[in-house]
N, C-alpha and C. Protein backbone atom coordinates (compact mmCIF):
# COMPACT_ATOMS: atom_id res chain seq x y z
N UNK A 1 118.36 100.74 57.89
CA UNK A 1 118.68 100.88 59.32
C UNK A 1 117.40 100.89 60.14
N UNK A 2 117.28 100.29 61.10
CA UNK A 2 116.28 100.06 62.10
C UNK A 2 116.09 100.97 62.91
N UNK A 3 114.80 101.66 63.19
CA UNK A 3 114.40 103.14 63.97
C UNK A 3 113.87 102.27 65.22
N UNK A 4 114.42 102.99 66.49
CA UNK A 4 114.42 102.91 67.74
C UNK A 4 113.96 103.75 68.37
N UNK A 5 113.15 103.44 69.96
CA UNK A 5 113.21 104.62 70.58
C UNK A 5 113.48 104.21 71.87
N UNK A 6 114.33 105.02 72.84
CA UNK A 6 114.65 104.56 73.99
C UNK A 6 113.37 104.86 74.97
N UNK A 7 113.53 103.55 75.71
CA UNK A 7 112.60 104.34 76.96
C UNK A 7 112.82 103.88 78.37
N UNK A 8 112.78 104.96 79.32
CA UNK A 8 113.63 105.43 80.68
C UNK A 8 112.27 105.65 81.45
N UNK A 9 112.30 105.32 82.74
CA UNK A 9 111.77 105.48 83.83
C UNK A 9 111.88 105.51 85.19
N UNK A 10 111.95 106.61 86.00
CA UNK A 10 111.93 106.86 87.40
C UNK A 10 110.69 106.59 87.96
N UNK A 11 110.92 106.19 89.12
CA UNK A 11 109.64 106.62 90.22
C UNK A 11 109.52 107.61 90.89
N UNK A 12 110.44 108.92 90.98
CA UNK A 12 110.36 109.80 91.80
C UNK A 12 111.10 110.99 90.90
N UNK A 13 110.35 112.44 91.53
CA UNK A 13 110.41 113.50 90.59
C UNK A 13 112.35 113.49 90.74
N UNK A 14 112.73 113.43 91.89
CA UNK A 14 114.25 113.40 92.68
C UNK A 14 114.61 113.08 92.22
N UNK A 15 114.58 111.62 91.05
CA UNK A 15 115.74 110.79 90.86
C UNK A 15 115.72 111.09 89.15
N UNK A 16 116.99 110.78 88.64
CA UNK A 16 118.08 111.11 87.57
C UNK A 16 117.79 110.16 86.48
N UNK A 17 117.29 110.06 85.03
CA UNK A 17 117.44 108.84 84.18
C UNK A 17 118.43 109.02 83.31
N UNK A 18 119.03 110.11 83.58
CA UNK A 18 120.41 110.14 82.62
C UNK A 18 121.17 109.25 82.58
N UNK A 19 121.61 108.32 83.48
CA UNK A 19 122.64 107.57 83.19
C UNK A 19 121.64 106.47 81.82
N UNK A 20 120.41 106.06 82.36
CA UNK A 20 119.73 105.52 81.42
C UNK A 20 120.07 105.43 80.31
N UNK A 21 119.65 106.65 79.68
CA UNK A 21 119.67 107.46 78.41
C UNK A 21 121.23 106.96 78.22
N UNK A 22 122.06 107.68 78.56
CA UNK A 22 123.83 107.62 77.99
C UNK A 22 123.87 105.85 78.09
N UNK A 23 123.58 105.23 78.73
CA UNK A 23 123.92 103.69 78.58
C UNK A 23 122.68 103.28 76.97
N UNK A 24 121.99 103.48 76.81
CA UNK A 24 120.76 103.58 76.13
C UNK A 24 121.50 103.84 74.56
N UNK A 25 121.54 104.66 74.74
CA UNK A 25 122.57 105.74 73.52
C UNK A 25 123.55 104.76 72.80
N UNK A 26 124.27 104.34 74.25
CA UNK A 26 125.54 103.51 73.17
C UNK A 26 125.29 102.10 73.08
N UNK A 27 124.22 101.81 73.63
CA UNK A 27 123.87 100.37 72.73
C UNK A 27 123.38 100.86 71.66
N UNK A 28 122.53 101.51 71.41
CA UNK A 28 121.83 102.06 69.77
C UNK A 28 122.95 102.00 68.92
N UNK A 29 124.43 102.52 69.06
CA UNK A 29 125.14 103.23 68.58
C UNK A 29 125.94 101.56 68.05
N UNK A 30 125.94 100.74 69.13
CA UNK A 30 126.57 99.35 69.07
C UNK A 30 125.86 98.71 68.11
N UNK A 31 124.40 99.09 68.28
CA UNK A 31 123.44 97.85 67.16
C UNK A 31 123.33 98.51 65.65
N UNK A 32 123.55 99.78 65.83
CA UNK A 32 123.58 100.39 64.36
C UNK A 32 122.45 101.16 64.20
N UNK A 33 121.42 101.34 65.02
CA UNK A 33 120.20 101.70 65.06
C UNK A 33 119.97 102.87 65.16
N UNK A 34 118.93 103.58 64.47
CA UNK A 34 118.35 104.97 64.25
C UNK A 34 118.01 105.33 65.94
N UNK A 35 117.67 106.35 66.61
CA UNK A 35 117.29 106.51 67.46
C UNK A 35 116.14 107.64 67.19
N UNK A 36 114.74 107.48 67.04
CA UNK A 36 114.17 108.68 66.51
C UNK A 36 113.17 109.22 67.75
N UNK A 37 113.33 108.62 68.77
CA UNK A 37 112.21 109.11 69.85
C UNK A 37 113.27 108.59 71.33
N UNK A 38 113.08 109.50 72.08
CA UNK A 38 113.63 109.57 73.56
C UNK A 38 111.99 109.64 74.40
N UNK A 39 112.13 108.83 75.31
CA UNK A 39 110.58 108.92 76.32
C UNK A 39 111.14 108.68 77.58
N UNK A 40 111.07 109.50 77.82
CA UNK A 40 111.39 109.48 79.63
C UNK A 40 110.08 109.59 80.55
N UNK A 41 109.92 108.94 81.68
CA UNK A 41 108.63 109.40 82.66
C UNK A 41 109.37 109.14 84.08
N UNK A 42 108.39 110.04 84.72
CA UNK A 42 109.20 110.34 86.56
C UNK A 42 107.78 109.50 86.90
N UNK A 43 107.33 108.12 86.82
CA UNK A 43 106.12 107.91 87.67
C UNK A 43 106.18 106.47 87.82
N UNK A 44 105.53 106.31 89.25
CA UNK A 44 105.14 104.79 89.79
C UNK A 44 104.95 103.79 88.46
N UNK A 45 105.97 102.27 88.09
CA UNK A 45 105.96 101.62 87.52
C UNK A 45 104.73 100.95 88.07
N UNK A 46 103.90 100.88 89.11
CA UNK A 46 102.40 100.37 89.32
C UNK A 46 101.36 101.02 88.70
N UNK A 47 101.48 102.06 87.88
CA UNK A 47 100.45 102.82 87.59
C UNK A 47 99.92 102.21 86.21
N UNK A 48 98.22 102.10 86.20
CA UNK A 48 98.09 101.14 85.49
C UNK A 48 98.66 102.35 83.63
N UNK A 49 98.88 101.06 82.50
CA UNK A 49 99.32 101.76 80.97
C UNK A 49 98.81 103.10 80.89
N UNK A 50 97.24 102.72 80.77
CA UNK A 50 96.34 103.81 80.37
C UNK A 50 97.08 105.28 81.39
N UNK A 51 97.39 105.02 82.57
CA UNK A 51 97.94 106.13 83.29
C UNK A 51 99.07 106.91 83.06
N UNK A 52 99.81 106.04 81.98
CA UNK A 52 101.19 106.58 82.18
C UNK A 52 101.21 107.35 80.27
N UNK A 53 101.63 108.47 80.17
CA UNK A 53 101.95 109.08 78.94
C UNK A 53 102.94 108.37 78.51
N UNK A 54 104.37 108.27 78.72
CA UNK A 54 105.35 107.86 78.20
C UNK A 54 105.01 106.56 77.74
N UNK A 55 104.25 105.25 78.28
CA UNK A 55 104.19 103.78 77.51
C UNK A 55 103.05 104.32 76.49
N UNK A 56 102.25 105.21 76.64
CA UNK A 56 101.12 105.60 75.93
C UNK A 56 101.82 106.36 74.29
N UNK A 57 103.20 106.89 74.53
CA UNK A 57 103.67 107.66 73.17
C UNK A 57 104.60 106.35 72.79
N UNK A 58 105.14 105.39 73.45
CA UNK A 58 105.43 104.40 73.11
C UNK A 58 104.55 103.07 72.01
N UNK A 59 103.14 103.34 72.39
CA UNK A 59 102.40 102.26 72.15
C UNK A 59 102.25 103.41 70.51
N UNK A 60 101.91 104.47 70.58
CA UNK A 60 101.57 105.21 69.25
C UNK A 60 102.61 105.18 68.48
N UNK A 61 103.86 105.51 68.70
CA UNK A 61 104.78 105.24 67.51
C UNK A 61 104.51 103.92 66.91
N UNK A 62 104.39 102.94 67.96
CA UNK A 62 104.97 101.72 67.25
C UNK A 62 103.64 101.28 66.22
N UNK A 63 101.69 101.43 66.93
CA UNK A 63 100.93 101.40 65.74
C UNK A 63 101.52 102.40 65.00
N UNK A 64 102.14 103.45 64.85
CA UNK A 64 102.24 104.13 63.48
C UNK A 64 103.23 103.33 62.91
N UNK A 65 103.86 102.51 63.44
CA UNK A 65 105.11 101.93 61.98
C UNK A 65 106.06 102.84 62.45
N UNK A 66 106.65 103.87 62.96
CA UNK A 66 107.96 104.48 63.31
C UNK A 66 108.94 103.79 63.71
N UNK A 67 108.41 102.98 64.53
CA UNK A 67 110.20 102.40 65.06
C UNK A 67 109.64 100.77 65.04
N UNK A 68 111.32 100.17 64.92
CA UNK A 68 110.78 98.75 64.64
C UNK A 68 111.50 98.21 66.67
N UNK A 69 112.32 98.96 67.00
CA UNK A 69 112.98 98.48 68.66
C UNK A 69 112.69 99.82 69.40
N UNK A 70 112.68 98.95 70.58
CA UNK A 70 112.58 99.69 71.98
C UNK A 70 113.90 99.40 72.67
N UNK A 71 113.91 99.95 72.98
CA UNK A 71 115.58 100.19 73.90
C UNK A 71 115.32 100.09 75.48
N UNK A 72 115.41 99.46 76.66
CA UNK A 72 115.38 99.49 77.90
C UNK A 72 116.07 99.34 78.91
N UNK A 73 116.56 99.56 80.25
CA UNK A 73 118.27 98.74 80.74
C UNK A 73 117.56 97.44 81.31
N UNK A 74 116.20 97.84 81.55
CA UNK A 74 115.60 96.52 82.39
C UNK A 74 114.22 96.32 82.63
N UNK A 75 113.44 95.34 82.80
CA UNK A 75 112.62 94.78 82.58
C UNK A 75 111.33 95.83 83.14
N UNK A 76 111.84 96.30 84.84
CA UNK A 76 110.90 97.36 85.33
C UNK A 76 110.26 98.21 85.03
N UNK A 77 111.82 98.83 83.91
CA UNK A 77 111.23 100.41 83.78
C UNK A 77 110.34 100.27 83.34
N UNK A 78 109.65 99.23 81.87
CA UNK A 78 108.40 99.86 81.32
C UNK A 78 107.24 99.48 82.40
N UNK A 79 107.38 99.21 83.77
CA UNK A 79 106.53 98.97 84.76
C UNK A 79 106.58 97.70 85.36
N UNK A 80 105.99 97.58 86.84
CA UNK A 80 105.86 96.83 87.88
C UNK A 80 104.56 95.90 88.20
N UNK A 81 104.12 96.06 87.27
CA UNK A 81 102.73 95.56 87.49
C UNK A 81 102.72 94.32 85.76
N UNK A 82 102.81 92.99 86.57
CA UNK A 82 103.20 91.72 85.21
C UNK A 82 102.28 91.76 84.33
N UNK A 83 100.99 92.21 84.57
CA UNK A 83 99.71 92.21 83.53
C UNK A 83 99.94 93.38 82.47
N UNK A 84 100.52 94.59 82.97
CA UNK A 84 100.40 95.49 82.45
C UNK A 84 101.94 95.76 81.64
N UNK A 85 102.85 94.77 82.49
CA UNK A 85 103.74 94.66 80.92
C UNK A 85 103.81 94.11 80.12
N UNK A 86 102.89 92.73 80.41
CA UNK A 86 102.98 92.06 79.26
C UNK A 86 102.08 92.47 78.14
N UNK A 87 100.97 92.99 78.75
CA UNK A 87 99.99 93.40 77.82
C UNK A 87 101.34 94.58 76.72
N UNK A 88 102.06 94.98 77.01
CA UNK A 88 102.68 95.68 76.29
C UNK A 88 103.52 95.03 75.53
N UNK A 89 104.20 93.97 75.97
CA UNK A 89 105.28 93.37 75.47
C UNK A 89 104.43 92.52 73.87
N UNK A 90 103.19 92.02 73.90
CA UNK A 90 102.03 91.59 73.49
C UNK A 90 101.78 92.22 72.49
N UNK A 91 101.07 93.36 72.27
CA UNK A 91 101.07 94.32 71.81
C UNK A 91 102.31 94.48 70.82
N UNK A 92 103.43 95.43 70.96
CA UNK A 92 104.56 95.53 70.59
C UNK A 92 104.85 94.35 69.55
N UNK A 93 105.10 92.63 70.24
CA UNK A 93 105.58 91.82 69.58
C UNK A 93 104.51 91.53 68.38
N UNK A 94 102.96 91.62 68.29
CA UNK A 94 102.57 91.72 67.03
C UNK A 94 102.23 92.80 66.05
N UNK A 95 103.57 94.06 66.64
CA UNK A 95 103.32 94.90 65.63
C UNK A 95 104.83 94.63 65.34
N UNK A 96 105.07 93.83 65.74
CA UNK A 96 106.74 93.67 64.58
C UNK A 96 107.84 94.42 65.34
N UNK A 97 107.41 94.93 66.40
CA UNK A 97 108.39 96.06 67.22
C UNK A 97 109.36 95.21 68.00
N UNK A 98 110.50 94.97 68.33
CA UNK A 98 111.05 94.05 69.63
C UNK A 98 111.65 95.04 70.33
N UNK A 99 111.90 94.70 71.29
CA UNK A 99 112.55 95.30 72.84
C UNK A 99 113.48 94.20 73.46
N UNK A 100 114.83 95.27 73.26
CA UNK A 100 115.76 94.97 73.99
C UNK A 100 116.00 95.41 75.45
N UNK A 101 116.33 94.44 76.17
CA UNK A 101 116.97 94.73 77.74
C UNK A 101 118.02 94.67 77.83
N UNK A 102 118.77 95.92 78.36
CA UNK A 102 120.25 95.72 78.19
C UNK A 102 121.03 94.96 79.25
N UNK A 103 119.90 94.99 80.63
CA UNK A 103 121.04 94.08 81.62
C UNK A 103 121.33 92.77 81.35
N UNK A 104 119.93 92.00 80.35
CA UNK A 104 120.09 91.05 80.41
C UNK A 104 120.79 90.36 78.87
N UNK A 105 120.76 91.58 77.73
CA UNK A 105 121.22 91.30 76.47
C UNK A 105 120.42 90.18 75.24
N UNK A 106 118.53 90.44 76.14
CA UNK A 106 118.00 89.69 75.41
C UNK A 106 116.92 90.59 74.62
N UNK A 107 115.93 89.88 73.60
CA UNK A 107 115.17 90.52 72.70
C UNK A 107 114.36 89.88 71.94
N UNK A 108 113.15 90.55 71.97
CA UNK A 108 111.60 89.59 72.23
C UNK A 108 111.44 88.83 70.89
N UNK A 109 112.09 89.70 69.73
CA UNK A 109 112.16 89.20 68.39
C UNK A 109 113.64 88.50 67.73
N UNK A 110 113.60 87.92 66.89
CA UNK A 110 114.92 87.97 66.17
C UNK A 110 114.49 87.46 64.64
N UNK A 111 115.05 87.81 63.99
CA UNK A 111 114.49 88.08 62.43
C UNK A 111 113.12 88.22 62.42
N UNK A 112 112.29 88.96 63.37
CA UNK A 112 110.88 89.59 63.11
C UNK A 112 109.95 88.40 63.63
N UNK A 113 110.41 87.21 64.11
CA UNK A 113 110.03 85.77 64.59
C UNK A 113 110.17 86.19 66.75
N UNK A 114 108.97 85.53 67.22
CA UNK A 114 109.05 85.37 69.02
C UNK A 114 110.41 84.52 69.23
N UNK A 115 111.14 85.41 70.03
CA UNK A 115 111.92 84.97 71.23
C UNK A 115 111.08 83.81 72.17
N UNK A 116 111.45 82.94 72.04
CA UNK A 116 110.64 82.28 73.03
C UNK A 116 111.58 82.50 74.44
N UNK A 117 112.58 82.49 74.47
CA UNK A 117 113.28 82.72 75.53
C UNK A 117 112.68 83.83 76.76
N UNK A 118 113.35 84.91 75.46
CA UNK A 118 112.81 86.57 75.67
C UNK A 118 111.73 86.26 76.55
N UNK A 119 110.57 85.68 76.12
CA UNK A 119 109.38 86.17 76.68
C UNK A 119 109.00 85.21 77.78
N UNK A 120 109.72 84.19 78.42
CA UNK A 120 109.84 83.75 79.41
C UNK A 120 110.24 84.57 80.43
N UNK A 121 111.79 84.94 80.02
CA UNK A 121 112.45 85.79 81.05
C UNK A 121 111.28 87.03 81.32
N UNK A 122 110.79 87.56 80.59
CA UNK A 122 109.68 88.87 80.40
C UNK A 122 108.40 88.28 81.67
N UNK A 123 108.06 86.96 81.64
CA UNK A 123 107.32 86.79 82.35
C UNK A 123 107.79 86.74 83.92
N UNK A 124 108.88 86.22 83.96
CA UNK A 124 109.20 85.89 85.11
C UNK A 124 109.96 87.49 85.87
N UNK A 125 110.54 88.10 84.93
CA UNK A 125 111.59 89.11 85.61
C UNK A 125 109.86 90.73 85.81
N UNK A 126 109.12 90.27 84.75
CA UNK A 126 108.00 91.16 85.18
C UNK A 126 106.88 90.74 86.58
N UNK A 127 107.30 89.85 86.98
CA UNK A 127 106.58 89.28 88.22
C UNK A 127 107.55 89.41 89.08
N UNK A 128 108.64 89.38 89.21
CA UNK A 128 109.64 89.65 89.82
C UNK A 128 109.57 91.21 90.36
N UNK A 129 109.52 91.51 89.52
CA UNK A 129 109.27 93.51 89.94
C UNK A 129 107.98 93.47 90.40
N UNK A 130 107.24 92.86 90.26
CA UNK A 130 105.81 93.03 91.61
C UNK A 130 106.00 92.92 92.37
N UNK A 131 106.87 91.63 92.73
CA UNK A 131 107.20 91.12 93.98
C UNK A 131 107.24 91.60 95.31
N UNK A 132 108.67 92.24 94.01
CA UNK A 132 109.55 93.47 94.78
C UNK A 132 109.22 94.45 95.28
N UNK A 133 108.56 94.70 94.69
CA UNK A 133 107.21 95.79 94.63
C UNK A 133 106.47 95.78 96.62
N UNK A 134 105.91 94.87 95.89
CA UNK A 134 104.69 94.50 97.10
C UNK A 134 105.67 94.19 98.38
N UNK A 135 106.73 93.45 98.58
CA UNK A 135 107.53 92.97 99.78
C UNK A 135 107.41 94.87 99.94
N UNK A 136 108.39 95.34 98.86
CA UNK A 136 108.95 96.84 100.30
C UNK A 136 107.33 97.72 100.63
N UNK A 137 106.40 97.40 99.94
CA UNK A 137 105.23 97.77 100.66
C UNK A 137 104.82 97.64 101.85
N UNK A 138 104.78 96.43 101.94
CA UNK A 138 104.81 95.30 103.34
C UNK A 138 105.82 95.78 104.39
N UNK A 139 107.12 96.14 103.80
CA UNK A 139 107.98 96.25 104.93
C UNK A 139 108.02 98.10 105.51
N UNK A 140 107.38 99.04 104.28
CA UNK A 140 106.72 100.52 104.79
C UNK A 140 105.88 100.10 105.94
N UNK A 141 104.49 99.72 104.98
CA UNK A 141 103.28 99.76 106.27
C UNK A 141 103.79 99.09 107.05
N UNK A 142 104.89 98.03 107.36
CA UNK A 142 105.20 97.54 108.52
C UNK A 142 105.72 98.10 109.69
N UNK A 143 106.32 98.79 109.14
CA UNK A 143 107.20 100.39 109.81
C UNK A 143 106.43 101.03 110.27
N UNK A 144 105.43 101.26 109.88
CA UNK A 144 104.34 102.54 109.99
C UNK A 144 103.53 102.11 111.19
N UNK A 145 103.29 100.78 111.22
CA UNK A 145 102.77 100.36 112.33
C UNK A 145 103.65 100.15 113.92
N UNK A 146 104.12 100.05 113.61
CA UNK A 146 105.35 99.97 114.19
C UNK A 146 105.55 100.85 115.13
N UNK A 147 105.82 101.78 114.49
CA UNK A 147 105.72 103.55 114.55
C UNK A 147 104.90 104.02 115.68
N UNK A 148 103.67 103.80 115.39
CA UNK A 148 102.36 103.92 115.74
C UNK A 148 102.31 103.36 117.14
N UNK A 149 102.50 102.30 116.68
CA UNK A 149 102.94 101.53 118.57
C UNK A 149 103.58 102.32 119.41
N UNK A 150 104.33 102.81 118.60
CA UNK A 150 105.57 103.54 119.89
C UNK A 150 104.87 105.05 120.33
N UNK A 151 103.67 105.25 119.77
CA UNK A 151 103.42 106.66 120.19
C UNK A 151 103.49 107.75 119.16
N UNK A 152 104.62 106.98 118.12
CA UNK A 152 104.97 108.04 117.08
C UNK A 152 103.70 108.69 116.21
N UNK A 153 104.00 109.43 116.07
CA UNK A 153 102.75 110.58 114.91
C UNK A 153 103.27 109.94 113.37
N UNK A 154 102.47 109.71 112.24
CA UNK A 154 102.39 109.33 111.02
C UNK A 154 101.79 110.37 110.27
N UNK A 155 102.61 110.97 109.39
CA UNK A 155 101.71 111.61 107.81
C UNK A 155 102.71 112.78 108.58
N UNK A 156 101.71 114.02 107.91
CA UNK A 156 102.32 115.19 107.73
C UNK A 156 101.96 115.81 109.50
N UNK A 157 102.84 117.07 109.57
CA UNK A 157 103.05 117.36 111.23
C UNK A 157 101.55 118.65 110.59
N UNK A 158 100.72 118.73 112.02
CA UNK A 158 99.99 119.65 111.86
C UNK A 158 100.04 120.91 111.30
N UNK A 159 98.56 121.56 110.06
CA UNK A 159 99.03 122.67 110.25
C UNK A 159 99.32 122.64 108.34
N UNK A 160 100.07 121.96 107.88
CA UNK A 160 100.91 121.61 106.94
C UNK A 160 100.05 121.66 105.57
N UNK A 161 98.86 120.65 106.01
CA UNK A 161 97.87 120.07 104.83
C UNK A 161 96.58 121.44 104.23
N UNK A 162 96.55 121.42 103.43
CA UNK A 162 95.76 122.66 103.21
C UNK A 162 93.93 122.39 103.56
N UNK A 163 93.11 123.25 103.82
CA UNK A 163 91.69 122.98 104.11
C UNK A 163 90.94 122.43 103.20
N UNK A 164 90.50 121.67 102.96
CA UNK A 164 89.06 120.97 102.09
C UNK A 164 89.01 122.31 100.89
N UNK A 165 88.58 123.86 101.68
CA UNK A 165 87.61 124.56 100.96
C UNK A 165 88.52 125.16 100.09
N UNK A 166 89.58 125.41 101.02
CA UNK A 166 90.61 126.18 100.18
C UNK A 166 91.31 126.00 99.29
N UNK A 167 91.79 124.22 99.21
CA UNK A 167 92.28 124.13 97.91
C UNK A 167 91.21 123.88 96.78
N UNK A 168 90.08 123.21 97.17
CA UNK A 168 89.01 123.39 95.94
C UNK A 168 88.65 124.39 95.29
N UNK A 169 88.97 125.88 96.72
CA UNK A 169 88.97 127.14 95.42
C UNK A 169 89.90 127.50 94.48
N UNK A 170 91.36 126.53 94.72
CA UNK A 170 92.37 126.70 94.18
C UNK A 170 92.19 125.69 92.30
N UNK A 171 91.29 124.70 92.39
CA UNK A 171 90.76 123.97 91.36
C UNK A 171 89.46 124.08 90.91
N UNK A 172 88.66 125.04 91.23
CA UNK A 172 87.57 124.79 90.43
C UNK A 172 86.82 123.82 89.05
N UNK A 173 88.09 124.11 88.46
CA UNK A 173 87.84 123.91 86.91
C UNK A 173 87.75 122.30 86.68
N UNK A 174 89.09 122.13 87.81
CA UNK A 174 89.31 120.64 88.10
C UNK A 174 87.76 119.89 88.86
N UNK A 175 87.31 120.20 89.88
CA UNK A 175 86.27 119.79 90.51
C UNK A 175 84.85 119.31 89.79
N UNK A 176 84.69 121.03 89.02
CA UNK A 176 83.60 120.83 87.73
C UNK A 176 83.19 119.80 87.09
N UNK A 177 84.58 119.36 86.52
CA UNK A 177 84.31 118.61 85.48
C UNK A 177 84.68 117.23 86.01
N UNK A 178 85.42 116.62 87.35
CA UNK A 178 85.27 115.37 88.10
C UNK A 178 83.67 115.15 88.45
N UNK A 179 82.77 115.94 88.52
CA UNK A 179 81.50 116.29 89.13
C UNK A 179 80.81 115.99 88.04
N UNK A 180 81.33 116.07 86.67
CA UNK A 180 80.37 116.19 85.71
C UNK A 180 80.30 114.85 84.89
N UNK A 181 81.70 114.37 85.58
CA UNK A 181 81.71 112.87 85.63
C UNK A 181 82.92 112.41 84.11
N UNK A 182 83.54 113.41 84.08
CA UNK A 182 85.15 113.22 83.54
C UNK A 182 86.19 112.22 83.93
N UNK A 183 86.44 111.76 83.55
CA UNK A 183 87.83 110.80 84.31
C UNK A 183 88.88 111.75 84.52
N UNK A 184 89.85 110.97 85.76
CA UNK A 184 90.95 111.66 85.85
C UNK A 184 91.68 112.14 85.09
N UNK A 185 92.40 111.08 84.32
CA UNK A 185 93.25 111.42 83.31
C UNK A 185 92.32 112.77 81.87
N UNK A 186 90.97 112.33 81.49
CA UNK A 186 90.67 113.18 81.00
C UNK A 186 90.58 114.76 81.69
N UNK A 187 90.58 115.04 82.99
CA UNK A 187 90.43 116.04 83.30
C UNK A 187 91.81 116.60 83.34
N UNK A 188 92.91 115.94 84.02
CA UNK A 188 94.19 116.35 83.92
C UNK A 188 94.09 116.79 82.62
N UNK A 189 93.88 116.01 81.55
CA UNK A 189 94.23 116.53 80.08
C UNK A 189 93.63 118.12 79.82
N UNK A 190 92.50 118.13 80.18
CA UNK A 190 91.30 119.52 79.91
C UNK A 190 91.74 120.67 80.72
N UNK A 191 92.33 120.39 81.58
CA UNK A 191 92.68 121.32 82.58
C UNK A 191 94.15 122.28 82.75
N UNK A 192 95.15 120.78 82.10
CA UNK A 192 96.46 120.85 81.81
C UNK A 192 97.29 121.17 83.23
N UNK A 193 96.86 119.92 83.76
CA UNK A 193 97.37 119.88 85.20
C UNK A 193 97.62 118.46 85.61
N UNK A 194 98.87 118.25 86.58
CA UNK A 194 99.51 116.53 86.79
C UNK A 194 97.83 115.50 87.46
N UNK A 195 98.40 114.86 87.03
CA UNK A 195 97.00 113.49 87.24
C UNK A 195 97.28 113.51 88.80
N UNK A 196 98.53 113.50 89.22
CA UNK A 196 98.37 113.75 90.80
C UNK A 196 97.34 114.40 92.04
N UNK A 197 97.46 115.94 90.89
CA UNK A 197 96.55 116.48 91.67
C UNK A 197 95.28 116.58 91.36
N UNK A 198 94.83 116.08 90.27
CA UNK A 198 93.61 115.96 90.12
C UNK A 198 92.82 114.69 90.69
N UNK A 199 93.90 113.39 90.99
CA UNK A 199 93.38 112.85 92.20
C UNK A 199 93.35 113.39 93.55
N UNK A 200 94.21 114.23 94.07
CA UNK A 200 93.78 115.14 95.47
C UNK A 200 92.67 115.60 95.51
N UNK A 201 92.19 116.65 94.26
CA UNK A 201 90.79 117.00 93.89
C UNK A 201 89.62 116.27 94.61
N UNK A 202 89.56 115.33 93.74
CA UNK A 202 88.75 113.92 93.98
C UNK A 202 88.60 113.35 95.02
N UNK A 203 89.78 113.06 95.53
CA UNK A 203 89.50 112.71 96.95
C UNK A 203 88.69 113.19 97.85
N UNK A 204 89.23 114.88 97.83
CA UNK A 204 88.39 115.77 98.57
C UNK A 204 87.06 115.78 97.97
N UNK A 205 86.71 115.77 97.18
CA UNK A 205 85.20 115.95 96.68
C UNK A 205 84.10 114.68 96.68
N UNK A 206 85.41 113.89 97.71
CA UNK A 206 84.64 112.25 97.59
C UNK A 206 84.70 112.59 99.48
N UNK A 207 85.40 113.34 99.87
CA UNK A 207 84.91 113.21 101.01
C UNK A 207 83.39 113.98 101.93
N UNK A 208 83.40 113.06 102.45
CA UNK A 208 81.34 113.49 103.24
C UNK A 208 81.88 114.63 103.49
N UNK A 209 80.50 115.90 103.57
CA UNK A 209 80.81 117.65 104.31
C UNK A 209 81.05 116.99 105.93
């Protein structure tokens, strides 16, 4: 029997991947397949691999030999950015691993041999989610300007945002070691705090006194 692991992705802490998972579940259950790893992540499909944990415990099972499929409903979730899925899809297909999409009912391998199909659609439906991507970008900042014209106020209402000094006393530990010339993600790790805010950190410590 063939070991699987599903993998689910939101962009926002708000939103739900359960239905994911339960649609996820009973294809496994349809193909006959082990299910030995669940990976869920709440983060921007633009964020480059290296950023994201969940494609990162994805990429380690599969060099370990654990699972031979990936389970997905669609092309996005494992991200929005075409370089950075294919580099995965890449990856994956010469460790023998294939990935199924369930909207579309296709799969990168078949008897352990390239989909040539598969990895067309992979190219095109992963450029597709940039697209998509970048248009509702375009049509935010478009808004925003927009906005702006009319007089309207943008970002947070005064008052709201915390001071330079004060939240840096709230991170020290975090600051230190951005200073000492740590990467983000390594400092999130050292610190055991979201990569989010250890880019806020940064920011502030990149801004002039």
């Amino acid at each position: 029997m063939q070991q699987a692991a599903i993998f689910v992705r939101v962009s926002k802490k708000e939103q739900d991947y359960q239905r994911q998972l339960k649609d996820l579940r009973a294809i496994a259950q349809s193909q006959s397949v082990q299910v030995v790893a669940e990976i869920t992540e709440k983060v921007s499909g633009a964020r480059t691999n290296q950023e994201r944990d969940g494609i990162q415990e994805l990429l380690l099972l599969s060099r370990q030999g654990a699972i031979q499929k990936v389970l997905v409903c669609e092309v996005s979730r494992l991200g929005r950015s075409t370089v950075e899925v294919l580099q995965v899809v890449e990856e994956l297909t010469q460790l023998g691993v294939s990935i199924y999409v369930q909207n579309f009912g296709i799969e990168t391998l078949r008897n352990g041999k390239r989909n040539p199909v598969a990895q067309f659609l992979f190219t095109l439906l992963a450029e597709f989610a940039r697209l998509e991507r970048e248009t509702l970008r375009e049509r935010i900042l478009s808004g925003m300007d927009e906005a702006r014209r009319q007089g309207k106020k943008i970002g947070r209402p005064d008052g709201t945002r915390e001071e330079k000094t004060i939240f840096l006393k709230k991170y020290t530990s975090v600051a230190r070691n951005l200073r000492a010339g740590l990467s983000i993600r390594k400092t999130a790790k050292l610190c055991d705090i979201s990569i989010n805010t250890v880019r806020k950190v940064n920011e502030y410590i990149m801004l002039k006194p």
